[in-house]
Structure formats: C-alpha cells, structure tokens
C-alpha atoms as a PDB file:
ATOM      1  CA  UNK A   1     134.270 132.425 -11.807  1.00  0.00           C
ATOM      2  CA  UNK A   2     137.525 130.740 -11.695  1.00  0.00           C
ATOM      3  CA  UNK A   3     136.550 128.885 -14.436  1.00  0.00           C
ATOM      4  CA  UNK A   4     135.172 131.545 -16.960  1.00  0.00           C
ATOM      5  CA  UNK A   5     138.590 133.645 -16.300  1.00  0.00           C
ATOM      6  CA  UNK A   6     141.006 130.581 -17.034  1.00  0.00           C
ATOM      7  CA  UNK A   7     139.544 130.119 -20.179  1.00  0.00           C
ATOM      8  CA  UNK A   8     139.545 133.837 -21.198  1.00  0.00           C
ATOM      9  CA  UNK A   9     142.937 133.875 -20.311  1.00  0.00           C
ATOM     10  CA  UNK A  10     143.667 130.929 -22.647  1.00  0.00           C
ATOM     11  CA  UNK A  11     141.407 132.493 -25.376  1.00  0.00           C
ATOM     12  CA  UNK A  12     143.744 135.550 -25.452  1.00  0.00           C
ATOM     13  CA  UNK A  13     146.994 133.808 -25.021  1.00  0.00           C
ATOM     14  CA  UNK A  14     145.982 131.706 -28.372  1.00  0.00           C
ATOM     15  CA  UNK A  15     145.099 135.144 -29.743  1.00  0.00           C
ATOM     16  CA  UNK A  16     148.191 136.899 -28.505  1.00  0.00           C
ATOM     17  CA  UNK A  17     150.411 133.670 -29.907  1.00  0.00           C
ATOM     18  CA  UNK A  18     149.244 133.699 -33.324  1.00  0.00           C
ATOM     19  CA  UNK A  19     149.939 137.379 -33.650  1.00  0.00           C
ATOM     20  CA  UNK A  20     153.242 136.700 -32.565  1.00  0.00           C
ATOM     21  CA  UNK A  21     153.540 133.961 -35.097  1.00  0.00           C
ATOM     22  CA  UNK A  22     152.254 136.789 -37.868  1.00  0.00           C
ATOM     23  CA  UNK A  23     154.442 139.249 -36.886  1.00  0.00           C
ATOM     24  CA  UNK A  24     157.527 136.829 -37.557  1.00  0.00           C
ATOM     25  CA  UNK A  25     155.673 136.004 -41.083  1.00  0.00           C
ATOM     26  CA  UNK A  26     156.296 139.415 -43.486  1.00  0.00           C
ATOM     27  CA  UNK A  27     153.507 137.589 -45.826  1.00  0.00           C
ATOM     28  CA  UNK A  28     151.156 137.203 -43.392  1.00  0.00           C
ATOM     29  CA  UNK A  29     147.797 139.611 -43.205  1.00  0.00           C
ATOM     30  CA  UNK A  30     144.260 139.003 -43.069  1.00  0.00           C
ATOM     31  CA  UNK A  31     143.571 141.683 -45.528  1.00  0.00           C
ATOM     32  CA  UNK A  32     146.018 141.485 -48.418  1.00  0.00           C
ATOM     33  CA  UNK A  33     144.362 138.232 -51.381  1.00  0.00           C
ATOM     34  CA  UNK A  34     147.159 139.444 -53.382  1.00  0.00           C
ATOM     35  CA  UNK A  35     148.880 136.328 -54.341  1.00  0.00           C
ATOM     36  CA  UNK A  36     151.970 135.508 -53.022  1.00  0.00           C
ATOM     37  CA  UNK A  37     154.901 133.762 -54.831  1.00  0.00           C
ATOM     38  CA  UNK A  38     156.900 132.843 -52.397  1.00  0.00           C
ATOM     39  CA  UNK A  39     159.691 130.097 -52.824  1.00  0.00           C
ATOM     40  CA  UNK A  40     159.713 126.622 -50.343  1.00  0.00           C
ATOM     41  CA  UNK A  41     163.026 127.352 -49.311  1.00  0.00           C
ATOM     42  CA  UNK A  42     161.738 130.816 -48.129  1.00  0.00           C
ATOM     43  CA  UNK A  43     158.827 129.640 -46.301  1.00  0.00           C
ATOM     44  CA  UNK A  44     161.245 126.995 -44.810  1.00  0.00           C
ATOM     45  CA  UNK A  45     162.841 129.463 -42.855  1.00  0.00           C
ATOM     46  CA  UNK A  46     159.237 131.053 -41.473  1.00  0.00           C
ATOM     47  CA  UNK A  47     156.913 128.617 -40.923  1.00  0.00           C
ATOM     48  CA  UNK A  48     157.292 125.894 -37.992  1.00  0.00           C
ATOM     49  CA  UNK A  49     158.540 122.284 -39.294  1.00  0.00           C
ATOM     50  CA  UNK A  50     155.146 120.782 -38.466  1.00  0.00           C
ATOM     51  CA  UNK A  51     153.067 123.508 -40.247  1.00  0.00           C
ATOM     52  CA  UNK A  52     155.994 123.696 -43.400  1.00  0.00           C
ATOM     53  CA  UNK A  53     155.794 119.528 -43.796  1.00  0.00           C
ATOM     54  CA  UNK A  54     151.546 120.276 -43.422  1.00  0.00           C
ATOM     55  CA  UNK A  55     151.282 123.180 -45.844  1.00  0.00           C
ATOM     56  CA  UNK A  56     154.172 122.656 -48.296  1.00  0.00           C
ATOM     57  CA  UNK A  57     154.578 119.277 -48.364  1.00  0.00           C
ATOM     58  CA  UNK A  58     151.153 117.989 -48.078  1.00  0.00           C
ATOM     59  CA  UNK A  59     151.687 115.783 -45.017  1.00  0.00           C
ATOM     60  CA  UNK A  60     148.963 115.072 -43.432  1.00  0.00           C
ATOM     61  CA  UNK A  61     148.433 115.448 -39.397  1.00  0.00           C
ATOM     62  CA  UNK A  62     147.348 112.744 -37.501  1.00  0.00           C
ATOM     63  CA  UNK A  63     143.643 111.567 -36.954  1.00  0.00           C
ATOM     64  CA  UNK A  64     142.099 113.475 -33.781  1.00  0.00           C
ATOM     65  CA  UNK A  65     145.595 115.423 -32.930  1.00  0.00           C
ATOM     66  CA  UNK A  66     144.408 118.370 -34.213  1.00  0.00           C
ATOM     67  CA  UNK A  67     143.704 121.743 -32.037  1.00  0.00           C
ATOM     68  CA  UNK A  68     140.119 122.175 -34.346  1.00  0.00           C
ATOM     69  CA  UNK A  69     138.803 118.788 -34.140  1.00  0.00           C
ATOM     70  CA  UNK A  70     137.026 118.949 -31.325  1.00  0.00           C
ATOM     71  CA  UNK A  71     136.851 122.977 -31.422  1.00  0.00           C
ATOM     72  CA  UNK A  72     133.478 125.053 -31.454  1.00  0.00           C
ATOM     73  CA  UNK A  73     133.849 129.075 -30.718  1.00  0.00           C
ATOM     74  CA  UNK A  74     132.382 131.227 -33.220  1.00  0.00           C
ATOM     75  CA  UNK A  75     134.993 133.211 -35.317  1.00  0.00           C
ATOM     76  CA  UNK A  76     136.879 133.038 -38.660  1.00  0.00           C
ATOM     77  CA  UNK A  77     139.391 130.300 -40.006  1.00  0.00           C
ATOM     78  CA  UNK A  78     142.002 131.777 -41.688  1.00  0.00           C
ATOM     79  CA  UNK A  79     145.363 130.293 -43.409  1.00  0.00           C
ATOM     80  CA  UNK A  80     148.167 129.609 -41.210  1.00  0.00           C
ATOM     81  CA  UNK A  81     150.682 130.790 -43.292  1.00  0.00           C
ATOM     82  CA  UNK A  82     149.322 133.519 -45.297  1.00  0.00           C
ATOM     83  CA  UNK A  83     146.646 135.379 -43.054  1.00  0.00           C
ATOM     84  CA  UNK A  84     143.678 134.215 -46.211  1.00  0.00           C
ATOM     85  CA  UNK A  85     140.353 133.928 -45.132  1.00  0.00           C
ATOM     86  CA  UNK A  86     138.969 130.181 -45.521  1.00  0.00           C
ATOM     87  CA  UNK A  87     135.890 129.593 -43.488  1.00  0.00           C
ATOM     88  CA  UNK A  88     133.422 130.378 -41.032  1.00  0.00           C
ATOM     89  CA  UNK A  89     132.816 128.664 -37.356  1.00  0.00           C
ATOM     90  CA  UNK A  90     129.161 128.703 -38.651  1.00  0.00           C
ATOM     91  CA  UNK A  91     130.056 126.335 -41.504  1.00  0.00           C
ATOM     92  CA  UNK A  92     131.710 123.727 -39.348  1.00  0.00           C
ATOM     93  CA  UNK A  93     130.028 120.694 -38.139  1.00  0.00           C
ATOM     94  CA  UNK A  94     131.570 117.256 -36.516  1.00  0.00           C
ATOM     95  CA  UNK A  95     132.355 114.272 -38.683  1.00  0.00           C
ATOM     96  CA  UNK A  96     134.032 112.250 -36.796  1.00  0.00           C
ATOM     97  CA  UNK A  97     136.371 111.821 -39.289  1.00  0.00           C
ATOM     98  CA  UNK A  98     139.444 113.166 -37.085  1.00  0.00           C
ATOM     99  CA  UNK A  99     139.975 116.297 -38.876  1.00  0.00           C
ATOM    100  CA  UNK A 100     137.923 119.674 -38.145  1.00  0.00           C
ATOM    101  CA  UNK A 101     135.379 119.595 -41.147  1.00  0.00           C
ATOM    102  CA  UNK A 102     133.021 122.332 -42.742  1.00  0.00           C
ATOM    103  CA  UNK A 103     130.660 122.067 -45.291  1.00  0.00           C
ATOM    104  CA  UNK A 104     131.883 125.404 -47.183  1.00  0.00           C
ATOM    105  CA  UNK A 105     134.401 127.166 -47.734  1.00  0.00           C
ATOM    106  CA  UNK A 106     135.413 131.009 -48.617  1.00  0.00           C
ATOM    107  CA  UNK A 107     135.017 130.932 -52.492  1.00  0.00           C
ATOM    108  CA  UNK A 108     137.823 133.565 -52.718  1.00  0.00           C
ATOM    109  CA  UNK A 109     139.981 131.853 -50.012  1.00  0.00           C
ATOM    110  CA  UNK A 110     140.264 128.294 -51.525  1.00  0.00           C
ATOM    111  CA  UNK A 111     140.972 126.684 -54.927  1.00  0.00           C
ATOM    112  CA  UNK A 112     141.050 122.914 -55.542  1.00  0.00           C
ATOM    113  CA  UNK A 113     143.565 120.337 -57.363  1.00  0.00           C
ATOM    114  CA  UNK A 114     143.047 116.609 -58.276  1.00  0.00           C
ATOM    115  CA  UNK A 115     145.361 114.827 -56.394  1.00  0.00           C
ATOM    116  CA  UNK A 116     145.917 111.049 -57.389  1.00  0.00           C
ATOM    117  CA  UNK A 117     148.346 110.090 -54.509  1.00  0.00           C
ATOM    118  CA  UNK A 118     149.034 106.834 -52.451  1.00  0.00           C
ATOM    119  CA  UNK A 119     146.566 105.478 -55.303  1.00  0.00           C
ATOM    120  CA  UNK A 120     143.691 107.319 -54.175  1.00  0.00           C
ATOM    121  CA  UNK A 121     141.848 109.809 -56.190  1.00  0.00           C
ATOM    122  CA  UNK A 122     140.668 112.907 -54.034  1.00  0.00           C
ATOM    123  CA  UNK A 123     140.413 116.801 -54.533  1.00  0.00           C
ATOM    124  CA  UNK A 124     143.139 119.038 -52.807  1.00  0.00           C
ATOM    125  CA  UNK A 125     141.930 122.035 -51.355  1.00  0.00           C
ATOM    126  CA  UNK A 126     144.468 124.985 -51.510  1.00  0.00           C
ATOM    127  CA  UNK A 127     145.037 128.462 -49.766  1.00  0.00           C
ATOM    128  CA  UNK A 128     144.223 131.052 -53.435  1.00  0.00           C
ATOM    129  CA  UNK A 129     146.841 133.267 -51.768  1.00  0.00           C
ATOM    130  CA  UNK A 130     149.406 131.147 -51.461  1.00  0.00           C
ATOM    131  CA  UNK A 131     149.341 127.954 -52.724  1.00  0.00           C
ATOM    132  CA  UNK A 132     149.447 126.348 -49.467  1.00  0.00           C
ATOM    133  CA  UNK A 133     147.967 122.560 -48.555  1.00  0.00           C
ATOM    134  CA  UNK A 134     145.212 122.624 -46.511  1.00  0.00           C
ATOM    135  CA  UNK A 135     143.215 119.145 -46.980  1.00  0.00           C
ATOM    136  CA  UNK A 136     140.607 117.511 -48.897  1.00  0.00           C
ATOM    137  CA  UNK A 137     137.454 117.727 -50.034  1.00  0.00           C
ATOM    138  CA  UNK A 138     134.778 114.783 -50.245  1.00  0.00           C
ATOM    139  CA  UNK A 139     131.157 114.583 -51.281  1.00  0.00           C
ATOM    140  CA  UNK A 140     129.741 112.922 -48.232  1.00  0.00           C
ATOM    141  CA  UNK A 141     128.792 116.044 -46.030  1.00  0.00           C
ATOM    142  CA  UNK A 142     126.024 117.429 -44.860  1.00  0.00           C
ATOM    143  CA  UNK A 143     123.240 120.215 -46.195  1.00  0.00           C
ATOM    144  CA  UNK A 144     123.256 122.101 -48.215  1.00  0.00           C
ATOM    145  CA  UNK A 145     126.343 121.568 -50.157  1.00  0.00           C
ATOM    146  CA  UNK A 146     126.866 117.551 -49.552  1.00  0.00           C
ATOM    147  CA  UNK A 147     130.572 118.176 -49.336  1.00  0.00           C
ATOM    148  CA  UNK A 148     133.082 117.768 -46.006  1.00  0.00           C
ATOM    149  CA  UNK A 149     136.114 120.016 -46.465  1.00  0.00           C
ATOM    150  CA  UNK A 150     138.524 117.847 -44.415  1.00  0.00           C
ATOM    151  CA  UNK A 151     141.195 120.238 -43.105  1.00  0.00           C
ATOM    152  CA  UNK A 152     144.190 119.770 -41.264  1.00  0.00           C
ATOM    153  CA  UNK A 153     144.334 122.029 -37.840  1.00  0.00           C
ATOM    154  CA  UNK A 154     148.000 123.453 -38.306  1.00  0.00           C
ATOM    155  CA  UNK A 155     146.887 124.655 -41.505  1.00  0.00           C
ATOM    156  CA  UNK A 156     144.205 126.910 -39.542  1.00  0.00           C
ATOM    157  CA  UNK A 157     143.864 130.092 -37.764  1.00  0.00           C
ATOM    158  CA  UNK A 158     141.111 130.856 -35.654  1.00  0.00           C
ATOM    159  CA  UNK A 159     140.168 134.363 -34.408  1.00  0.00           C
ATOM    160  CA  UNK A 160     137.160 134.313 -32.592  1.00  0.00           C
ATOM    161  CA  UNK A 161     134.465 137.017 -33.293  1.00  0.00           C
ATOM    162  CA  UNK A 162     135.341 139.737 -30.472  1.00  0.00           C
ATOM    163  CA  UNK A 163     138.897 139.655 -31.811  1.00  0.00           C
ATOM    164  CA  UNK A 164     137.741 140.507 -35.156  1.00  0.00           C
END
C-alpha cells in the first residue's frame, strides 16, 4: 500500500509542478494552436536555462538523462514551453537510443526543418505553435511509420490520462 500511495503522491506532485511552471508561462495552454511569436529574449526570462538552451537554442540533453527515457504511463506529451500537443504515450516505444522516442507524432503539433549541423544531415522536428526545438527525426523506427522521433525530455510535458 505504501508503495502504490508514494507513487501517486509523486504522480500529482509532477502534475501539480508543471502547472505551476504554466501558470508562470502567459503563452502556455493546452488548448490555444494559435501561433505564437514570441521573441528569445522574452522566452529567456520564462523558461528555465536548461529548457531555454534545449528549446531555443537547439542544445541537445544528454544521452539517458532524460525524465522520458525510461518513462511508460499512458497520457499526452505536450510542449514544454507552449502547452502544444505533440504525441501520444501509445505512440512511444524504447530505442535505446537515450532519448524517449515515438514513432508518430501530432500532425498539427509538429513541423520539420533540415538541419545540416556539426556536418550531419538530419530533420529537426519543431513545436507548430511556437517554433520551439524539440529533436530529430530518423527513418529507422518501428511499424507502421519506420520513423523514430528522437525527442529531448525537457522539451516534454506529460499529463497522464486521469489528469486530462
């Protein structure tokens, strides 16, 4: 018992800590796909250092650090700095590539870019609603699409299905 009440408690703190995040964000919701245009400098001041350098700068977090990686609850991903809907628990699987990976993603949540840095050529995958980095996507995944979004955690939300 002691067991299945610690980790209800810790379900609902993670809950109760990202609203708290969203309620210091005035761009966040998980309703609104208007896009937003919102300068770096302003999301500077918002976001935390390690999600800013993640989402605006492209950095990249380090292999198996992330809080998805090894993560399996059914919910809903969404963008950490925007509230956009990106992908479903149900269309996440384990790579092992260090990096929580699904095999599709929202079609309205996520737009791509070619991205030819540190002489690699990949594809970028955006947040639609606001422009934010949230990984890569390869063509080695599993069915039915073949691809592996490769996503970095801080980038991610994750409300699980009775918070929803």
């Amino acid at each position: 018992m002691t067991v299945v009440v610690n980790f209800y408690l810790t379900k609902s703190f993670k809950v109760n800590l990202m609203q708290n995040e969203a309620k210091n964000n005035p761009y966040y919701s998980r309703t609104d796909r208007t896009a937003v245009n919102i300068s770096n400098e302003e999301w500077k001041k918002i976001l935390s250092p390690e999600l800013y350098a993640v989402a605006r700068e492209a950095a990249t977090e380090r292999a198996f650090t992330g809080k998805y990686n090894e993560f399996d609850e059914l919910g809903e991903y969404f963008c950490a700095v925007c509230g956009n809907h990106l992908f479903r628990s149900t269309e996440k699987f384990s790579s092992s590539c260090g990096w929580p990976s699904f095999f599709e993603a929202d079609k309205e949540g996520v737009y791509y870019k070619r991205d030819l840095t540190y002489g690699m050529d990949r594809v970028e995958v955006l947040c639609k609603r606001c422009d934010s980095h949230l990984g890569h996507v390869f063509d080695d995944g599993p069915k039915p699409t073949g691809l592996r979004y490769c996503m970095n955690s801080v980038s991610l939300e994750f409300v699980p299905d009775e918070h929803i």
